[in-house]
C-alpha atoms as a PDB file:
ATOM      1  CA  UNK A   1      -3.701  16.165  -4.669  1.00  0.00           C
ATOM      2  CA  UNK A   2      -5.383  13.282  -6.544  1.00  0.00           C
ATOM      3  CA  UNK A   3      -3.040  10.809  -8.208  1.00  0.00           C
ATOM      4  CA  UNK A   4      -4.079   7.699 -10.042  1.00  0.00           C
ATOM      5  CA  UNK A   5      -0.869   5.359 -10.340  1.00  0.00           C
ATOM      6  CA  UNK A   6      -1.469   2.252 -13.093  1.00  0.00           C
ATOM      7  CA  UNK A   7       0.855  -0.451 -13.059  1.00  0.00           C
ATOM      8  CA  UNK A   8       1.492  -4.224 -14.748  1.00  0.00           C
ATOM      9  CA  UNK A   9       1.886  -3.644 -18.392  1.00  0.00           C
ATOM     10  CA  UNK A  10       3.645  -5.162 -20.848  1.00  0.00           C
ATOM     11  CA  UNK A  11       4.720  -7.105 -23.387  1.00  0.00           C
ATOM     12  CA  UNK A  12       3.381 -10.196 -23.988  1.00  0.00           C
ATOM     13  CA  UNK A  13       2.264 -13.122 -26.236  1.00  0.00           C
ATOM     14  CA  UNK A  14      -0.909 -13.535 -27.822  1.00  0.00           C
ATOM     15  CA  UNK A  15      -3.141 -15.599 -25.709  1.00  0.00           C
ATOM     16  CA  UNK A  16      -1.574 -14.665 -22.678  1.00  0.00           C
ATOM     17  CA  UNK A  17      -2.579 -12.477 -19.535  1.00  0.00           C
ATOM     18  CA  UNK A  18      -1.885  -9.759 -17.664  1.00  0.00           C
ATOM     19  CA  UNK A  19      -2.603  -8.165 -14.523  1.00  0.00           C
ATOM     20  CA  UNK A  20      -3.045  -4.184 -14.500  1.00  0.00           C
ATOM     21  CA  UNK A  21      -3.227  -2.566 -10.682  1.00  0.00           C
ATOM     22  CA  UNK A  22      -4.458   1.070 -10.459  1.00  0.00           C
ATOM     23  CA  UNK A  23      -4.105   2.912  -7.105  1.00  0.00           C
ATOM     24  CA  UNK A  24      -6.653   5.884  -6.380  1.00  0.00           C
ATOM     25  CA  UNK A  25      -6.319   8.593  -3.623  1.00  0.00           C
ATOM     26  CA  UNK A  26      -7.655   7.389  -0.059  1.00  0.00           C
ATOM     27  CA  UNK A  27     -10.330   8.744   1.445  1.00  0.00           C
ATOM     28  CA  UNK A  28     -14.064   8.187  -0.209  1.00  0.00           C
ATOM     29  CA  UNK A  29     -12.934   5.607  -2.655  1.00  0.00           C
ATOM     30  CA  UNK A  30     -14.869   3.170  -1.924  1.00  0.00           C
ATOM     31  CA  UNK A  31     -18.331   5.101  -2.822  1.00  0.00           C
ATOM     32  CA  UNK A  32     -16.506   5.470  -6.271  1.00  0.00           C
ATOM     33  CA  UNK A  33     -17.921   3.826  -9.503  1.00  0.00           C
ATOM     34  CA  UNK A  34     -13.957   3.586 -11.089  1.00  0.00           C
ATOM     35  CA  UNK A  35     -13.143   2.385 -14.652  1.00  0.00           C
ATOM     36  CA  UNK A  36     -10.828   1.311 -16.873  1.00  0.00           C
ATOM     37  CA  UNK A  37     -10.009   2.825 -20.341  1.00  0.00           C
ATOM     38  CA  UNK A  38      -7.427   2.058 -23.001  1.00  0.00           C
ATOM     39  CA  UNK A  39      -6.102   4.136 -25.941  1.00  0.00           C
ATOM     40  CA  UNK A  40      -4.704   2.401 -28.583  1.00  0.00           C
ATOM     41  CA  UNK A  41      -2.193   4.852 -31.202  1.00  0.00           C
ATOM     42  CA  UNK A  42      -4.505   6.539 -33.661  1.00  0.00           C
ATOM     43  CA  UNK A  43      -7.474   6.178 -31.779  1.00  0.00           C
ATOM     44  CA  UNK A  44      -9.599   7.710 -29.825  1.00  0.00           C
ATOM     45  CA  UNK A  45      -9.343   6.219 -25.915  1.00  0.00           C
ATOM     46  CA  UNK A  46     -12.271   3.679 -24.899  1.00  0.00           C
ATOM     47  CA  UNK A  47     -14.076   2.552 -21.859  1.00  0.00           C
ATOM     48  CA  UNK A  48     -12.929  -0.834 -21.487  1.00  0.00           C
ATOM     49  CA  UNK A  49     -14.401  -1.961 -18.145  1.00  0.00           C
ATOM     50  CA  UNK A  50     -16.731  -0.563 -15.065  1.00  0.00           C
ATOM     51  CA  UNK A  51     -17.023  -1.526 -11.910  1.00  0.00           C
ATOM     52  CA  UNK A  52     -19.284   0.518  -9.511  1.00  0.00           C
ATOM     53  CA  UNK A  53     -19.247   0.865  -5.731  1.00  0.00           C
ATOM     54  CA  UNK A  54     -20.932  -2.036  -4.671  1.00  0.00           C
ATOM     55  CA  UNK A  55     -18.987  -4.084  -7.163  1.00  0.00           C
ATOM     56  CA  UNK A  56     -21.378  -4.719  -9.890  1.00  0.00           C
ATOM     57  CA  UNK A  57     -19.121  -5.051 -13.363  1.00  0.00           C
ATOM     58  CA  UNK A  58     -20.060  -4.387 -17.442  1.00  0.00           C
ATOM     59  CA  UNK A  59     -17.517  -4.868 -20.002  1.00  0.00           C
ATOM     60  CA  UNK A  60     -17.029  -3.413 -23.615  1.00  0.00           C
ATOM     61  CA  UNK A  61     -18.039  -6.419 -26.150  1.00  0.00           C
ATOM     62  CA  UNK A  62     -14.756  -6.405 -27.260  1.00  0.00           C
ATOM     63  CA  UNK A  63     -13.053  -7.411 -24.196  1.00  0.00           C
ATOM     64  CA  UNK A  64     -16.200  -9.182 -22.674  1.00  0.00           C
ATOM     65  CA  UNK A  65     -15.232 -12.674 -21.025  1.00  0.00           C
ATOM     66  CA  UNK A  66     -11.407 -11.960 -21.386  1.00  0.00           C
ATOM     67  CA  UNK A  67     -11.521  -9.202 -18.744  1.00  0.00           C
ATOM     68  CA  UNK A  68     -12.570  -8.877 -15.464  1.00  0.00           C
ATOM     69  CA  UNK A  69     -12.130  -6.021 -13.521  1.00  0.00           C
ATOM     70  CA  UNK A  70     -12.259  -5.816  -9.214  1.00  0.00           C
ATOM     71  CA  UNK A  71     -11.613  -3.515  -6.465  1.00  0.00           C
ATOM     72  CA  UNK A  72     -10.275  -3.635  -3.203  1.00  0.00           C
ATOM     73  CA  UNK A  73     -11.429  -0.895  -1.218  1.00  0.00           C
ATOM     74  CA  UNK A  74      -9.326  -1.373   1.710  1.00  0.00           C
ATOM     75  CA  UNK A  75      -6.101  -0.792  -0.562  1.00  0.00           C
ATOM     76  CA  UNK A  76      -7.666   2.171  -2.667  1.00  0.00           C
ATOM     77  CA  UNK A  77      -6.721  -0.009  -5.709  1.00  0.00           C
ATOM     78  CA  UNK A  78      -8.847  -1.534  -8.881  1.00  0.00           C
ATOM     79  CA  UNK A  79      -7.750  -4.339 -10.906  1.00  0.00           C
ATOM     80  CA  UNK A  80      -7.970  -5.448 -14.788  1.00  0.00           C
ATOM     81  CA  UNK A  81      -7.459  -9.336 -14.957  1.00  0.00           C
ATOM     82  CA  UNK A  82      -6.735  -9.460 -18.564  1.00  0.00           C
ATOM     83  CA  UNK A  83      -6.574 -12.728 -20.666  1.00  0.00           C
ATOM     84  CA  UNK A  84      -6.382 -14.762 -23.636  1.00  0.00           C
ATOM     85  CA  UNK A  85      -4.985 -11.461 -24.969  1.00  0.00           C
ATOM     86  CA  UNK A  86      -4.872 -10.482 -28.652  1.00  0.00           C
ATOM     87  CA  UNK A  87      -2.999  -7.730 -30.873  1.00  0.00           C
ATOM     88  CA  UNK A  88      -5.661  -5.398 -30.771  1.00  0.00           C
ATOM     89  CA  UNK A  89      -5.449  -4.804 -26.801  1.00  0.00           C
ATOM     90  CA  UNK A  90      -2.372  -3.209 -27.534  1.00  0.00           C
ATOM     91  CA  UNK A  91      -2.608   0.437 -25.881  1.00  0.00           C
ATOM     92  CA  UNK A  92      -1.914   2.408 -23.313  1.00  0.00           C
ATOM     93  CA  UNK A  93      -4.841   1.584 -19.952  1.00  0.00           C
ATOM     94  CA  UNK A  94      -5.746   4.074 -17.903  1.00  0.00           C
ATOM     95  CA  UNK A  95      -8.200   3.865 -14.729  1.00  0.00           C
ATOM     96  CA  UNK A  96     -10.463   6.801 -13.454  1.00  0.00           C
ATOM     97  CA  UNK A  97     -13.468   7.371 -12.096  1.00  0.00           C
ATOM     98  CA  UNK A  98     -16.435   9.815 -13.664  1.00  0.00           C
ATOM     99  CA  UNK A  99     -16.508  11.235 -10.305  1.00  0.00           C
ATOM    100  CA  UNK A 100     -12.883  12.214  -9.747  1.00  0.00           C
ATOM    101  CA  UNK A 101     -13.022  13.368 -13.562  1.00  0.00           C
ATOM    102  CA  UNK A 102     -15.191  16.182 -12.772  1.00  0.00           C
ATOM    103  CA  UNK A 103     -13.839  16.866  -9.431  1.00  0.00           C
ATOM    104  CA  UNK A 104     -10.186  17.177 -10.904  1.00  0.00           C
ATOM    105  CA  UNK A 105     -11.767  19.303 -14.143  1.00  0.00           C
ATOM    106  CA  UNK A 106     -10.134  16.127 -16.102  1.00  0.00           C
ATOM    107  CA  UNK A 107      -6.669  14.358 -14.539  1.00  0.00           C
ATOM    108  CA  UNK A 108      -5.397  11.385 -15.741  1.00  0.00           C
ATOM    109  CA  UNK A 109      -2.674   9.678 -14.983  1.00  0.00           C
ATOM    110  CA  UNK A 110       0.010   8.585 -17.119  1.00  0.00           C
ATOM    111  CA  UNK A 111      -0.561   4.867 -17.443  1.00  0.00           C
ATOM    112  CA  UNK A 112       0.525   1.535 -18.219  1.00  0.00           C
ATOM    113  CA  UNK A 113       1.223   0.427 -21.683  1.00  0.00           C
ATOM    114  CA  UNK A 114       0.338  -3.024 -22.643  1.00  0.00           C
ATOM    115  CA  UNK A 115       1.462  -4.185 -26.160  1.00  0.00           C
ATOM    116  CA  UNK A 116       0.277  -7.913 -27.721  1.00  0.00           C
ATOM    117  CA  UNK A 117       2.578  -9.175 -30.307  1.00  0.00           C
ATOM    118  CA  UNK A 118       4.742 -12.289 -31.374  1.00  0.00           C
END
């Protein structure tokens, strides 16, 4: 059964930084393009970050040179490096891959919740 678990939100200041951890099924992981996604309340959820097999990354604008994301395949696990955070990253991130989107006919996990505020 495929489960995606997303950890390390939440709360913090503006201008700080957080560290979100997603852990994907074993097994042909590695050969999977995975990416994060956020979805803030009211809106319609995003494709924040992308970071293919052989490790090559692209960014939305809006998070472009705050983010990075990375991937260790031998712990099934992708990472969002998130800093010099603002108000507006405030939503719920979610990793996935396109691949295990289609396979699963659409799972998600549940998670982690990252909220920017004073």
């Amino acid at each position: 059964q495929v489960q995606l678990v997303e950890s390390g939100g939440g709360l913090v200041q503006p201008g700080g930084s957080l560290r979100l951890s997603c852990a994907a099924p074993a097994g042909d992981f590695a050969i999977f393009d995975m990416n994060w996604y956020r979805r803030a309340p009211g809106k319609q959820r995003e494709l924040v970050a992308t970071i293919t097999s052989g490790g090559a990354a692209n960014y939305a604008a809006s998070v472009k040179g705050r983010f990075t994301i990375s991937r260790d395949n031998a712990k099934n696990t992708v990472y969002l490096q998130m800093n010099s955070l603002k108000p507006e990253d405030t939503a719920v991130y979610y990793c996935n891959s396109p691949t295990l989107i289609v396979r699963t006919g659409g799972y998600w996990g549940r998670g982690t919740q990252v909220t920017v505020s004073a």
